[in-house]
N, C-alpha and C. Protein backbone atom coordinates (compact mmCIF):
# COMPACT_ATOMS: atom_id res chain seq x y z
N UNK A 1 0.86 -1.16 0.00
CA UNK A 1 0.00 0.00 0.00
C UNK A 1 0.91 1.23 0.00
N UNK A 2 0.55 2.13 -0.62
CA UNK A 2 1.38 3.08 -0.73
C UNK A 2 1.30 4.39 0.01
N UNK A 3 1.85 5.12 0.54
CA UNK A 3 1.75 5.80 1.99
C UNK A 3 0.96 6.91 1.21
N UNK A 4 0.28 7.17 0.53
CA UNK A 4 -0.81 8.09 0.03
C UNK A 4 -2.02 7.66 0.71
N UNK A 5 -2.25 6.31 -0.12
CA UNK A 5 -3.64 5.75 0.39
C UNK A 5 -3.44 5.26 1.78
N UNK A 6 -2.44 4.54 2.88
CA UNK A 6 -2.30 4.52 4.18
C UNK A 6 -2.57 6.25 4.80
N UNK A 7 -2.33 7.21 3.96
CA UNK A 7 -2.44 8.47 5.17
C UNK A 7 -4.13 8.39 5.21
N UNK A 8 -4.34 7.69 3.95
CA UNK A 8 -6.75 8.22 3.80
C UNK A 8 -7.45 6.82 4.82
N UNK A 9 -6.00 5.74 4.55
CA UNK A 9 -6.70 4.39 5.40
C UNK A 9 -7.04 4.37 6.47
N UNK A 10 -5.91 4.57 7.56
CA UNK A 10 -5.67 4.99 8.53
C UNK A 10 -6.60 5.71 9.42
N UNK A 11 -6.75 7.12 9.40
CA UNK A 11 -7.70 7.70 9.77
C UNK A 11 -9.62 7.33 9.56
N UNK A 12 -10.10 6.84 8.00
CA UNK A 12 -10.57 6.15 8.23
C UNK A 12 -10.75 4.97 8.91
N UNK A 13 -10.06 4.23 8.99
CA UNK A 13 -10.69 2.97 9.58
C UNK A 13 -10.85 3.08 11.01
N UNK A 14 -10.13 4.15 11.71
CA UNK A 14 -10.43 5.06 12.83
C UNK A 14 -11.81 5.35 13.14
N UNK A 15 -12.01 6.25 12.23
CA UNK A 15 -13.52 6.96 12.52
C UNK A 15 -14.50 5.83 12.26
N UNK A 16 -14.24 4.54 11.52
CA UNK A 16 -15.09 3.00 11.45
C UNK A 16 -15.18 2.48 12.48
N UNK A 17 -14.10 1.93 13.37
CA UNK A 17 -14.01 1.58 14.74
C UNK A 17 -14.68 2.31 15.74
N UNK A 18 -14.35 3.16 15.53
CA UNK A 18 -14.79 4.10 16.81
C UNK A 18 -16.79 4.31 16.70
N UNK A 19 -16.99 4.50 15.25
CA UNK A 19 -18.29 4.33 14.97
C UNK A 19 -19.07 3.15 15.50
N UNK A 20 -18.16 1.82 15.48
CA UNK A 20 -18.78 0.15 15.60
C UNK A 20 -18.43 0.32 16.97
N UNK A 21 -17.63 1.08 17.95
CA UNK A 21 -17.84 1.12 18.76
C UNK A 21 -18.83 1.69 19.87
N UNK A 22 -18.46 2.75 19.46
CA UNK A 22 -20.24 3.48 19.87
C UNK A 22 -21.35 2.48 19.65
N UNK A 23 -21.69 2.36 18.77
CA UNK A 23 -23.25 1.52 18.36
C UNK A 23 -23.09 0.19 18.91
N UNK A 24 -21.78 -0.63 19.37
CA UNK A 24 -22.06 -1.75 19.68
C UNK A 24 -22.38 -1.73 21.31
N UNK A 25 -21.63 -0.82 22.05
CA UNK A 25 -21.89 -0.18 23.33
C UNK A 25 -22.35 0.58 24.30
N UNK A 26 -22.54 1.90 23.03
CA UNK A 26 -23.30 2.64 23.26
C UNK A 26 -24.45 2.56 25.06
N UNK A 27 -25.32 1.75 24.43
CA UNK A 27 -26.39 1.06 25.64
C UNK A 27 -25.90 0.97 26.73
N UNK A 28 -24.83 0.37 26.65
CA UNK A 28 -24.42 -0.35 28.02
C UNK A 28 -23.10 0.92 28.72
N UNK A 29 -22.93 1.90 27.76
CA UNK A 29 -21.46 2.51 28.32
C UNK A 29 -23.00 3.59 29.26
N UNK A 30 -23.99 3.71 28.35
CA UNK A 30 -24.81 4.81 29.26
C UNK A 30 -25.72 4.29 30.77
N UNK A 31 -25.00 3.29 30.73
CA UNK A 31 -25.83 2.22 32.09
C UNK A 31 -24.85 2.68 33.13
N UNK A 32 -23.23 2.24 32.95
CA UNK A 32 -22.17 1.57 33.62
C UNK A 32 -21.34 3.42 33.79
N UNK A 33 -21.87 4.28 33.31
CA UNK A 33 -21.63 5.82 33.26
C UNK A 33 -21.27 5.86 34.95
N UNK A 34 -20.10 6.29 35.38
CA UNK A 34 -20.15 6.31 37.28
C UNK A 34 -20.42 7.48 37.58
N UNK A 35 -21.34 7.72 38.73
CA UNK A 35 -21.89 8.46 39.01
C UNK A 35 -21.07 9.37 39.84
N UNK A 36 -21.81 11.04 39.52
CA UNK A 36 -20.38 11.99 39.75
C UNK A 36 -20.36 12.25 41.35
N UNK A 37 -18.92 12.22 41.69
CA UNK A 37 -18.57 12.70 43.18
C UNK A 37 -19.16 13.39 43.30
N UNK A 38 -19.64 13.20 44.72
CA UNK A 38 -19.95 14.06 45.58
C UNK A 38 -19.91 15.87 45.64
N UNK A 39 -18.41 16.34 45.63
CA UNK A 39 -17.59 17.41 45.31
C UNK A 39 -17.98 18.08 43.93
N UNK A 40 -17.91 17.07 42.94
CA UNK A 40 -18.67 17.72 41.61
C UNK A 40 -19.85 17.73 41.18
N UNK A 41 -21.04 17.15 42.55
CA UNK A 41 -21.99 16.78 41.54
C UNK A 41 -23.07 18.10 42.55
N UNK A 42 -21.94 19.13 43.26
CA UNK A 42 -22.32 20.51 43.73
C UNK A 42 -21.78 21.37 43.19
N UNK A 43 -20.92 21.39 41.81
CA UNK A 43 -21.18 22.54 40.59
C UNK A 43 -21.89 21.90 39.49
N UNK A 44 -22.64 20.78 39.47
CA UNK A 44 -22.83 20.30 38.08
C UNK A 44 -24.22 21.16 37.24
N UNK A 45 -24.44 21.75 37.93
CA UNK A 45 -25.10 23.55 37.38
C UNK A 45 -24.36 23.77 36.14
N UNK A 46 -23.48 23.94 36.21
CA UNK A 46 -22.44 24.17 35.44
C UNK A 46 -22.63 23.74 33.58
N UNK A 47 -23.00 22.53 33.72
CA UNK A 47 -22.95 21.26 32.67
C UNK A 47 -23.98 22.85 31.28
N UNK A 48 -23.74 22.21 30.30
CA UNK A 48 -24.97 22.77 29.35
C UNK A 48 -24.51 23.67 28.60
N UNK A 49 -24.57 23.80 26.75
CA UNK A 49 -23.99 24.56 25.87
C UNK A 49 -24.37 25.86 25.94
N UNK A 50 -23.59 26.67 25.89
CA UNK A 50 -24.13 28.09 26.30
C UNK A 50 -22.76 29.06 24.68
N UNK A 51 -23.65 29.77 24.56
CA UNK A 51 -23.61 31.30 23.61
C UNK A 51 -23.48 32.36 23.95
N UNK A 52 -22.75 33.12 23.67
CA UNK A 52 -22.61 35.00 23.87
C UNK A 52 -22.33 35.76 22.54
N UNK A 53 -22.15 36.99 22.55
CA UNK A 53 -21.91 37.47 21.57
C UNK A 53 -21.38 39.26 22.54
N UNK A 54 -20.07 38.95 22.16
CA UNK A 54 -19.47 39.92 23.06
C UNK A 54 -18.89 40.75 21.38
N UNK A 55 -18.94 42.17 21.52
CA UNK A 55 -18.50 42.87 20.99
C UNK A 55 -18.23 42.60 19.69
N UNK A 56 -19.68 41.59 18.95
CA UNK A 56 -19.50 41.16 17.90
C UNK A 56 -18.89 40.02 17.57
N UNK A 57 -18.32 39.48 18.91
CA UNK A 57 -17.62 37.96 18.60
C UNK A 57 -18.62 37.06 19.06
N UNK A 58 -18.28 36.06 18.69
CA UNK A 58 -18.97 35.01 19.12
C UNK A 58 -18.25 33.98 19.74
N UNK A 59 -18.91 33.83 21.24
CA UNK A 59 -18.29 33.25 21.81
C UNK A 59 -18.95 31.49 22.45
N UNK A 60 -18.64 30.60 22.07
CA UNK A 60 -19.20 29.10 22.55
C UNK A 60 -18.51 28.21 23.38
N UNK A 61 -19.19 28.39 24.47
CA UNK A 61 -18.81 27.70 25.88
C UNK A 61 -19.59 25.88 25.99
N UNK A 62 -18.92 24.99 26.30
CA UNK A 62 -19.52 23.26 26.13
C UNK A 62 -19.12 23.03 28.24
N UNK A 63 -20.16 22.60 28.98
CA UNK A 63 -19.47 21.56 30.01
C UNK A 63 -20.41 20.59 30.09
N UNK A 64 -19.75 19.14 30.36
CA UNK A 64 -20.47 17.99 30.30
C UNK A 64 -20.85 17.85 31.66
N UNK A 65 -22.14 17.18 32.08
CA UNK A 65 -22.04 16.73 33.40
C UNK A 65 -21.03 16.29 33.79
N UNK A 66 -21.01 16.22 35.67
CA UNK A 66 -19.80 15.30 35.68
C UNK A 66 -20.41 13.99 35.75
N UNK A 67 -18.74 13.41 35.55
CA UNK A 67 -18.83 11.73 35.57
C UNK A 67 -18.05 11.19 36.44
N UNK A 68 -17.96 10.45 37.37
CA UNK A 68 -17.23 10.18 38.42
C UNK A 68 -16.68 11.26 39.02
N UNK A 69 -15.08 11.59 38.50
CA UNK A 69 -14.15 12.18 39.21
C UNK A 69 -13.97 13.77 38.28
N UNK A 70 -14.71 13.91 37.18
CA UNK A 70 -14.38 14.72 36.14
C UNK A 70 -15.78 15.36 35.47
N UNK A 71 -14.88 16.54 34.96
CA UNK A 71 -16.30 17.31 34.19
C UNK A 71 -15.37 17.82 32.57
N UNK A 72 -15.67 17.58 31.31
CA UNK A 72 -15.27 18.11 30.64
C UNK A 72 -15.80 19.18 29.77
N UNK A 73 -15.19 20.63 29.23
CA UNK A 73 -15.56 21.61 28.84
C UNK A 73 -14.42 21.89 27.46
N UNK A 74 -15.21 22.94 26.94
CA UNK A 74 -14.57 23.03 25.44
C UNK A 74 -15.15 24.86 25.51
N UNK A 75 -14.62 25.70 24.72
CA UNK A 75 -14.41 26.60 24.22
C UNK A 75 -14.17 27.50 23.10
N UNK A 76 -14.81 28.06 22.35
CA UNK A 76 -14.39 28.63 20.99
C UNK A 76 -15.30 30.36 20.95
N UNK A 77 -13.60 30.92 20.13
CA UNK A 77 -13.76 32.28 20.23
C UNK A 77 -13.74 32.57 19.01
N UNK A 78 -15.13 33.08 18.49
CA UNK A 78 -14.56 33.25 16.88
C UNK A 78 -15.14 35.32 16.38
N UNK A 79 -13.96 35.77 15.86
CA UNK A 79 -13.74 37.21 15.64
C UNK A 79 -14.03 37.28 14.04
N UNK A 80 -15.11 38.04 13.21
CA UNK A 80 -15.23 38.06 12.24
C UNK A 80 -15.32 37.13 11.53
N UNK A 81 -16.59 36.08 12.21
CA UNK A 81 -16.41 35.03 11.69
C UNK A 81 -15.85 33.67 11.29
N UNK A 82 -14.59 33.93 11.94
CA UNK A 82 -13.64 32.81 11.89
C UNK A 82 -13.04 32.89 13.05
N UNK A 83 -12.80 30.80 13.58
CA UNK A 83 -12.58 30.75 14.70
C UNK A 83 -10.83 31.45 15.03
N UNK A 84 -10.53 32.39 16.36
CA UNK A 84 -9.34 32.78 16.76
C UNK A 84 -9.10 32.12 17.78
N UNK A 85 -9.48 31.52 18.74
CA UNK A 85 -8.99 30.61 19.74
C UNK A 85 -9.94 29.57 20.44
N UNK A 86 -8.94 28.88 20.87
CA UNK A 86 -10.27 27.47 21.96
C UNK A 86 -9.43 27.42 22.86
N UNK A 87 -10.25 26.70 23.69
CA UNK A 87 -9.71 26.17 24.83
C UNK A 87 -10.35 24.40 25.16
N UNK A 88 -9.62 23.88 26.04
CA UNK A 88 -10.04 22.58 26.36
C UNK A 88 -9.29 23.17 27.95
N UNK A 89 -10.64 22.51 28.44
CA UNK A 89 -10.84 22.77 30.04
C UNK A 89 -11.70 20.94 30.63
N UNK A 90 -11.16 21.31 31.75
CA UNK A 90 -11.55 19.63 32.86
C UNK A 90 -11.43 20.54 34.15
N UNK A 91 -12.42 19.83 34.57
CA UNK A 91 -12.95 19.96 36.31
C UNK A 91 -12.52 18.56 37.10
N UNK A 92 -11.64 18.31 37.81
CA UNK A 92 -11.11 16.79 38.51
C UNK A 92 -10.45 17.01 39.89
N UNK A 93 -11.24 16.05 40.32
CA UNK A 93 -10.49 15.86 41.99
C UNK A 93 -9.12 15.41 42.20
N UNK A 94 -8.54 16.33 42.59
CA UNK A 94 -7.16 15.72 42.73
C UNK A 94 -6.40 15.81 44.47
N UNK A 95 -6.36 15.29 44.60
CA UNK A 95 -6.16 14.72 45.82
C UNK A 95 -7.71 15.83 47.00
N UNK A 96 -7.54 16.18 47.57
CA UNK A 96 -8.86 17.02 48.20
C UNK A 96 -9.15 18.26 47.84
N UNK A 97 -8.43 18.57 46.55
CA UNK A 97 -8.78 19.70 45.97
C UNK A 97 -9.57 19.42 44.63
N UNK A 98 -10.61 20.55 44.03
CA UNK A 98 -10.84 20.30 42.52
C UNK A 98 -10.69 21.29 42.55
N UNK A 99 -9.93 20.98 41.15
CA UNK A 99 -8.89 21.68 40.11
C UNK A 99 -9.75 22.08 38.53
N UNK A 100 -9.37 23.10 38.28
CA UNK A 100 -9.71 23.08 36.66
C UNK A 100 -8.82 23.72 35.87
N UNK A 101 -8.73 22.79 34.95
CA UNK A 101 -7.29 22.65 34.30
C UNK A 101 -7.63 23.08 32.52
N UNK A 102 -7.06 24.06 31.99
CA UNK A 102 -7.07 24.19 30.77
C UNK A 102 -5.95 24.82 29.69
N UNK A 103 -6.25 24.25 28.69
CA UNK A 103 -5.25 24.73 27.89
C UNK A 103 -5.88 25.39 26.40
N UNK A 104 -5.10 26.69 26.26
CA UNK A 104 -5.30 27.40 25.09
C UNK A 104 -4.79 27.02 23.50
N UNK A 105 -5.52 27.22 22.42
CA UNK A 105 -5.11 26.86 21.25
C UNK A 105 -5.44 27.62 19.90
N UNK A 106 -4.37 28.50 19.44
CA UNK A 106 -4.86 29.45 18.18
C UNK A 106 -5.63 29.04 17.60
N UNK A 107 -6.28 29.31 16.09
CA UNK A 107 -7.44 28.80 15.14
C UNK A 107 -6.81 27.61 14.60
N UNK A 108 -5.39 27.61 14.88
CA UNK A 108 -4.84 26.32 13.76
C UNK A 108 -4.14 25.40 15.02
N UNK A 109 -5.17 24.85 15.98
CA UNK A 109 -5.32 24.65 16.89
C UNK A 109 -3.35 23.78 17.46
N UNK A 110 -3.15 25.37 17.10
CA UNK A 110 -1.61 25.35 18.17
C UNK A 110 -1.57 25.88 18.91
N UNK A 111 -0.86 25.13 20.44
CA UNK A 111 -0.99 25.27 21.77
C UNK A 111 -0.38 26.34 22.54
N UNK A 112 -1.04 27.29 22.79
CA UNK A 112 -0.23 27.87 23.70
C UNK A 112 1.03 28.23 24.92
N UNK A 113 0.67 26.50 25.50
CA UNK A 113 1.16 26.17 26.51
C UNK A 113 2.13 25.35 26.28
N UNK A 114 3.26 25.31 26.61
CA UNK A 114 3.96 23.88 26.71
C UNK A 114 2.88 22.63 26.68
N UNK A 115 3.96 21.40 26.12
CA UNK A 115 2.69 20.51 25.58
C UNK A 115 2.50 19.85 26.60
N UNK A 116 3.39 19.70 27.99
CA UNK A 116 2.98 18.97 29.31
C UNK A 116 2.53 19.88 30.23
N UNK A 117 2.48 21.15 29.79
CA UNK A 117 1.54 21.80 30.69
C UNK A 117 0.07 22.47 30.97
N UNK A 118 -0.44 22.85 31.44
CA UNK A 118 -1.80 23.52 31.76
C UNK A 118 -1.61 24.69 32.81
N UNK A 119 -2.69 25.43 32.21
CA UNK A 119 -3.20 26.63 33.60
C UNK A 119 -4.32 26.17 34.54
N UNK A 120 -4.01 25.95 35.84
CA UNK A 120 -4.59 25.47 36.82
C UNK A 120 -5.00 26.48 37.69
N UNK A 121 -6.30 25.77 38.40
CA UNK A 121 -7.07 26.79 39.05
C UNK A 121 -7.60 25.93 40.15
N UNK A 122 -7.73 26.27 41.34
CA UNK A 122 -8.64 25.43 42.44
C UNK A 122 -9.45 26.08 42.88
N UNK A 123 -10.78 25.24 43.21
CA UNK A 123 -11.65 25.87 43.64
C UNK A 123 -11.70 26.16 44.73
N UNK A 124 -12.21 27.37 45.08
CA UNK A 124 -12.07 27.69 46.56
C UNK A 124 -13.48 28.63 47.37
N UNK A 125 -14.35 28.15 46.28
CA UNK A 125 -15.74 28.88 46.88
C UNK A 125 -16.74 28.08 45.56
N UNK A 126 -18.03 27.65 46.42
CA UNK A 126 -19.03 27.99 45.51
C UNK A 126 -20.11 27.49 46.47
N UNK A 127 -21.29 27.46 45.52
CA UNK A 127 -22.42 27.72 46.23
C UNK A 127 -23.71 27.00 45.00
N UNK A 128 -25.14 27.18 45.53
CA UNK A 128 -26.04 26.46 44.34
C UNK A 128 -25.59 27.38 42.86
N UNK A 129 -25.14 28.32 42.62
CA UNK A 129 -25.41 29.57 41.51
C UNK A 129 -23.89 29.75 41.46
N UNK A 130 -22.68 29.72 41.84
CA UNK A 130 -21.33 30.58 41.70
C UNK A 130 -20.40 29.26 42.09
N UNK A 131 -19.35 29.34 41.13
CA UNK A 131 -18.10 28.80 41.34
C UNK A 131 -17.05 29.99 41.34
N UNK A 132 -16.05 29.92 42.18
CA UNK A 132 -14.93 30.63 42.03
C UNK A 132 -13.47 29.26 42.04
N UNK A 133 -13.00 30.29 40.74
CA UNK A 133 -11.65 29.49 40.91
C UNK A 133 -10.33 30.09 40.69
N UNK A 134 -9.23 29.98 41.62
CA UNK A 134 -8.59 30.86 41.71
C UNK A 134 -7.00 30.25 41.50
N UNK A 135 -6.02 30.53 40.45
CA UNK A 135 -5.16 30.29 39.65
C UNK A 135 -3.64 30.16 40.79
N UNK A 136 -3.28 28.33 40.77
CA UNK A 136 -2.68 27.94 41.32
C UNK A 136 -1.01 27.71 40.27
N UNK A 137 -0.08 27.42 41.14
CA UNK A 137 1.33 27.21 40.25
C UNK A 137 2.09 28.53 39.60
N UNK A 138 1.33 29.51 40.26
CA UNK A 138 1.53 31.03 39.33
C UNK A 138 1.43 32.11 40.15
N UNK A 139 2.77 32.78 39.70
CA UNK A 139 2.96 34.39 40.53
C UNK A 139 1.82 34.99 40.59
N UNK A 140 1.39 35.03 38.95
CA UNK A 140 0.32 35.98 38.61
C UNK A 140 -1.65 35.61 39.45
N UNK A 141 -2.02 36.61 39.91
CA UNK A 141 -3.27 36.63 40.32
C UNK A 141 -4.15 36.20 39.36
N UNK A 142 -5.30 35.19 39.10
CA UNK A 142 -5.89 35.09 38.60
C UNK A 142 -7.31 34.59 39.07
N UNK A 143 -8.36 34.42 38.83
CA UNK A 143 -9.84 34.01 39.30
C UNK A 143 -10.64 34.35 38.26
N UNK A 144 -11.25 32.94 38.33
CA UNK A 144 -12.27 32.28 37.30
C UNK A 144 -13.53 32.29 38.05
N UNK A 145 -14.32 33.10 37.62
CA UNK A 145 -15.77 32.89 38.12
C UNK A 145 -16.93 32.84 37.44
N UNK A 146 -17.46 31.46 37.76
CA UNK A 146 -18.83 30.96 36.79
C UNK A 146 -19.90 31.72 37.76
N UNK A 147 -21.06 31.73 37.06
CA UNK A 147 -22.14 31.79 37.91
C UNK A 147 -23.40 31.73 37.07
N UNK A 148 -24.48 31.33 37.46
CA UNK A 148 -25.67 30.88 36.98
C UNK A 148 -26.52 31.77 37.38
N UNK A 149 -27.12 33.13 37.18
CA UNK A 149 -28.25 33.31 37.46
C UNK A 149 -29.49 33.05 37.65
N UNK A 150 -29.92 32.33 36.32
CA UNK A 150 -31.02 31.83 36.38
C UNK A 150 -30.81 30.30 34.98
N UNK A 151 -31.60 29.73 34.82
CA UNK A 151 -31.77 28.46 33.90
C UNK A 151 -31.07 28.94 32.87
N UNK A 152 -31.47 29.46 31.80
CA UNK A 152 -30.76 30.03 30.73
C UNK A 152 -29.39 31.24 30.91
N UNK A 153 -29.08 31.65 31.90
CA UNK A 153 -27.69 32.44 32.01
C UNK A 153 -26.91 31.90 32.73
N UNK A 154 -25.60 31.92 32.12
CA UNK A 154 -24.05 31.48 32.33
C UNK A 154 -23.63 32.70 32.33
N UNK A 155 -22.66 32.94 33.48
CA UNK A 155 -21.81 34.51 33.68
C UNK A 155 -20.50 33.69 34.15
N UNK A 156 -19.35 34.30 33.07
CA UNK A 156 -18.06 33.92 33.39
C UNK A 156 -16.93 35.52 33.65
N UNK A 157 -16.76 35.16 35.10
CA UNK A 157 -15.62 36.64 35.15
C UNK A 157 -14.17 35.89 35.25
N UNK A 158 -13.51 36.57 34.46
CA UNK A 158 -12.26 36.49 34.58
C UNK A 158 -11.44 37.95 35.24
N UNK A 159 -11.08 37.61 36.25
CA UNK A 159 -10.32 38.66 36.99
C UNK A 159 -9.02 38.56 36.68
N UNK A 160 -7.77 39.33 36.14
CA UNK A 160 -6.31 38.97 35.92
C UNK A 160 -5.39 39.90 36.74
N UNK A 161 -4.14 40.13 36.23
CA UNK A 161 -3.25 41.18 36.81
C UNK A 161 -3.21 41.56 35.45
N UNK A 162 -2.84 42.87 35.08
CA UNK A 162 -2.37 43.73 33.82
C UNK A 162 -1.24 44.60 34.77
N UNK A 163 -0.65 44.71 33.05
CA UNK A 163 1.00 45.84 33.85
C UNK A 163 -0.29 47.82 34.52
N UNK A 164 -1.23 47.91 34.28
CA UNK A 164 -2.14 48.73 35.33
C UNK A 164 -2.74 47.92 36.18
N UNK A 165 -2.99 47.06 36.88
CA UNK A 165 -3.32 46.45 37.83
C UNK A 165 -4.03 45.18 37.56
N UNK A 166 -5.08 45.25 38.29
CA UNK A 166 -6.23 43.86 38.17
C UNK A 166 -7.08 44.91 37.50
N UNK A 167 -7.40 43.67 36.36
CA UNK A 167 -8.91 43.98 35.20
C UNK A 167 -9.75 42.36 35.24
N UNK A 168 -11.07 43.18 35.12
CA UNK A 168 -12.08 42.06 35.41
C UNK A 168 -13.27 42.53 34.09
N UNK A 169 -13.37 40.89 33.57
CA UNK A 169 -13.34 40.51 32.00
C UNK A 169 -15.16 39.95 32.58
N UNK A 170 -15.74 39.88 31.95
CA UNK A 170 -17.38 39.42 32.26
C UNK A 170 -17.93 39.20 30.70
N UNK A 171 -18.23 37.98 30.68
CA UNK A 171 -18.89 37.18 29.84
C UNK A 171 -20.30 36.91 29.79
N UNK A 172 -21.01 37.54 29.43
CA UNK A 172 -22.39 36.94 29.68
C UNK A 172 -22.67 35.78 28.36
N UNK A 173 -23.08 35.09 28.97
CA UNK A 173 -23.78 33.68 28.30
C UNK A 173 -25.14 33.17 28.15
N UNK A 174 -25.69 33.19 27.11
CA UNK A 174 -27.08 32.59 26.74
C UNK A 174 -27.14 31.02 26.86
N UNK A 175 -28.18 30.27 27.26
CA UNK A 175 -28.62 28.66 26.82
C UNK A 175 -28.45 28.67 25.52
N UNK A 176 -27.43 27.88 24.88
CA UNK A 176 -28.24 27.39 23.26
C UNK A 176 -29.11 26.67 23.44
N UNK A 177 -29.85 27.05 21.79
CA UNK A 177 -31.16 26.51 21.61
C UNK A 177 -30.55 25.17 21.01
N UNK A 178 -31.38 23.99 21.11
CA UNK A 178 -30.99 23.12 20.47
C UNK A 178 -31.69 22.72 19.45
């Protein structure tokens, strides 16, 4: 076979497997699903695709329920139409702390970060409506704050340091419709 048609094989027979996998399991992976800790299953508010439209961008926020020990989230920032950055974010217990861990990625989804690293955050407040999370491993001040007003609103503040001080970033977020 000639490494033309191995680069089209390859990846197909990927997305085949993974397809025969789903459908053969599917049923049973949504039975045997472990049910989320304790610790996470008091932000799982959180979970649910949400929309903004900040200053003409468009902004799309993803978090999954949690599942056992973990919550996973996704991110996309797109400026004039075309996507300028994502993120991939996780919520996980790590030793008696939860942590949320993410990493940034231009439109041509190259990483910001070193490839063994992440920006980490622990939580250190929340409540039925508000998570706060506040940026561990790092000089710099940082805090992540979700909050739920009501069913359909997601509010994300990002508080930072700037060379003028601390600036605080506010996201408002709609429910997508599905």
């Amino acid at each position: 076979m000639n490494k033309r048609i191995a680069r089209c094989f390859v990846p197909l027979t990927l997305v085949v497997l993974a397809a025969a996998f789903v459908a053969a399991g599917g049923e049973e992976t949504r039975k045997t699903t472990p049910a989320p800790s304790a610790k996470l299953a008091e932000i799982s508010w959180m979970a649910g695709t949400w929309k903004a439209d900040v200053s003409g961008d468009q902004l799309d926020e993803y978090w999954s329920p949690p599942s056992g020990d973990s919550m996973f989230g996704a991110f996309r920032w797109m400026k004039g139409g075309k996507p300028w950055m994502y993120e991939i974010l996780m919520i996980a217990e790590e030793g008696n702390d939860v942590v949320l861990r993410l990493k940034h990625f231009d439109h041509k989804l190259v990483g910001w970060e070193e490839k063994a690293e992440s920006v980490a955050f622990r939580l250190v407040g929340h409540d039925a409506q508000t998570a706060e999370f506040e940026r561990i491993e790092s000089e710099e001040r940082t805090k992540l704050t979700y909050r739920k007003p009501s069913p359909d609103e997601f509010i994300v503040e990002l508080e930072h340091t700037t060379k003028e001080g601390m600036k605080k970033d506010e996201f408002r977020f709609r429910r997508a419709n599905s």
